[in-house]
Protein backbone atom coordinates (compact mmCIF):
# COMPACT_ATOMS: atom_id res chain seq x y z
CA UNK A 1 34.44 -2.86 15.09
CA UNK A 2 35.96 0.24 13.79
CA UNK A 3 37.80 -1.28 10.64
CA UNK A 4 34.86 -1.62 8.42
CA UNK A 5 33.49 1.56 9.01
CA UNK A 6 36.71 3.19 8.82
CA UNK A 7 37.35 0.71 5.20
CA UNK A 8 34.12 2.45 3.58
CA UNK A 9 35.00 5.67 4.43
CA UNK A 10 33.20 5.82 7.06
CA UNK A 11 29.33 7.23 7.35
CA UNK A 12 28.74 10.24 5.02
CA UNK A 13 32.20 10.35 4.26
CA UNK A 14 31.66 12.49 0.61
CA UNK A 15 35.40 12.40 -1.08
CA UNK A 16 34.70 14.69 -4.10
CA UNK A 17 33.57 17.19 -1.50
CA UNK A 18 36.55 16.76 0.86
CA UNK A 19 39.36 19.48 1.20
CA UNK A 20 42.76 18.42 2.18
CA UNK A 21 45.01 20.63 3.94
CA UNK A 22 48.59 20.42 3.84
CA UNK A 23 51.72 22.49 5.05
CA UNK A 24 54.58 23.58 2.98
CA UNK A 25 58.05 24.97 4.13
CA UNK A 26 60.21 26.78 1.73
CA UNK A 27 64.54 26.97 2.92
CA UNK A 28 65.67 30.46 2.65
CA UNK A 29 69.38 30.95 3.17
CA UNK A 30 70.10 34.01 5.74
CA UNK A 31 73.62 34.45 7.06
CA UNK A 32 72.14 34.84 10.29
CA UNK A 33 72.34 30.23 11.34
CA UNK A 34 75.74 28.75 12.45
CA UNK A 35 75.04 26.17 10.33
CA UNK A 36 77.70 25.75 7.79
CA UNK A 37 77.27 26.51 4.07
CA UNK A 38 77.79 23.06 3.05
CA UNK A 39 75.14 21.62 5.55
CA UNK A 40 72.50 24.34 4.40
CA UNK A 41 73.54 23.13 0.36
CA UNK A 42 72.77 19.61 1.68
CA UNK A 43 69.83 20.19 3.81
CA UNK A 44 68.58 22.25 0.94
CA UNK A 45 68.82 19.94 -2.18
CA UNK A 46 67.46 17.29 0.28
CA UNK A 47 64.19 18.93 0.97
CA UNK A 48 63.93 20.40 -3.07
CA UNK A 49 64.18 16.15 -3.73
CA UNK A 50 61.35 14.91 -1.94
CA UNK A 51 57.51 14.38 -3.19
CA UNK A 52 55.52 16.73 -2.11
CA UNK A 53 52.68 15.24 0.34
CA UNK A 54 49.65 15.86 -2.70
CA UNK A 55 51.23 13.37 -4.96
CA UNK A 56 52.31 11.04 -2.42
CA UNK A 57 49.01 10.45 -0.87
CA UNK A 58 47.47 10.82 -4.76
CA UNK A 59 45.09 14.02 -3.51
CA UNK A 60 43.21 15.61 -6.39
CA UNK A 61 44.42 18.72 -7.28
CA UNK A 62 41.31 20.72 -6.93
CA UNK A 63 41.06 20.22 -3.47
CA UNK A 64 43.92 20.64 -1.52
CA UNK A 65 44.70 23.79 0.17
CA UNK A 66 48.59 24.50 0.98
CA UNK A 67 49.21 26.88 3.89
CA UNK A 68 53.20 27.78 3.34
CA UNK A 69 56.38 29.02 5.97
CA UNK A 70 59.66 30.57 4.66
CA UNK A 71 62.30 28.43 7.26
CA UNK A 72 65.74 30.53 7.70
CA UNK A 73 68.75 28.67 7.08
């Protein structure tokens, strides 16, 4: 019962009026971690490689909001 509704959109769903909200974590490297320098290097260019979630899930540009956290390495 749920699929078509949730197909359409759903009732009153308004997508040039929605706002999208997404998270974004930047790597900082401290020399506080025990992780070694080679992991952090790796971890690093891994996370710098991937799509960001706005143009994976094709958002529009003017409506997405990106709250941001500085992770320690």
């Amino acid at each position: 019962m749920a699929g078509p509704c949730l197909s359409s959109g759903g009732p009153g769903f308004k997508h040039p009026k929605t706002l999208h909200e997404l998270g974004r974590e930047s790597l900082v490297f401290t020399g506080r971690s025990k992780m070694s320098l080679a992991r952090k290097m790796f971890f690093k260019a891994l996370s710098q490689n991937a799509i960001p979630a706005s143009a994976f899930f094709k958002l529009p540009p003017g409506r997405v909001v990106e709250i941001g956290v500085q992770i320690e390495l």
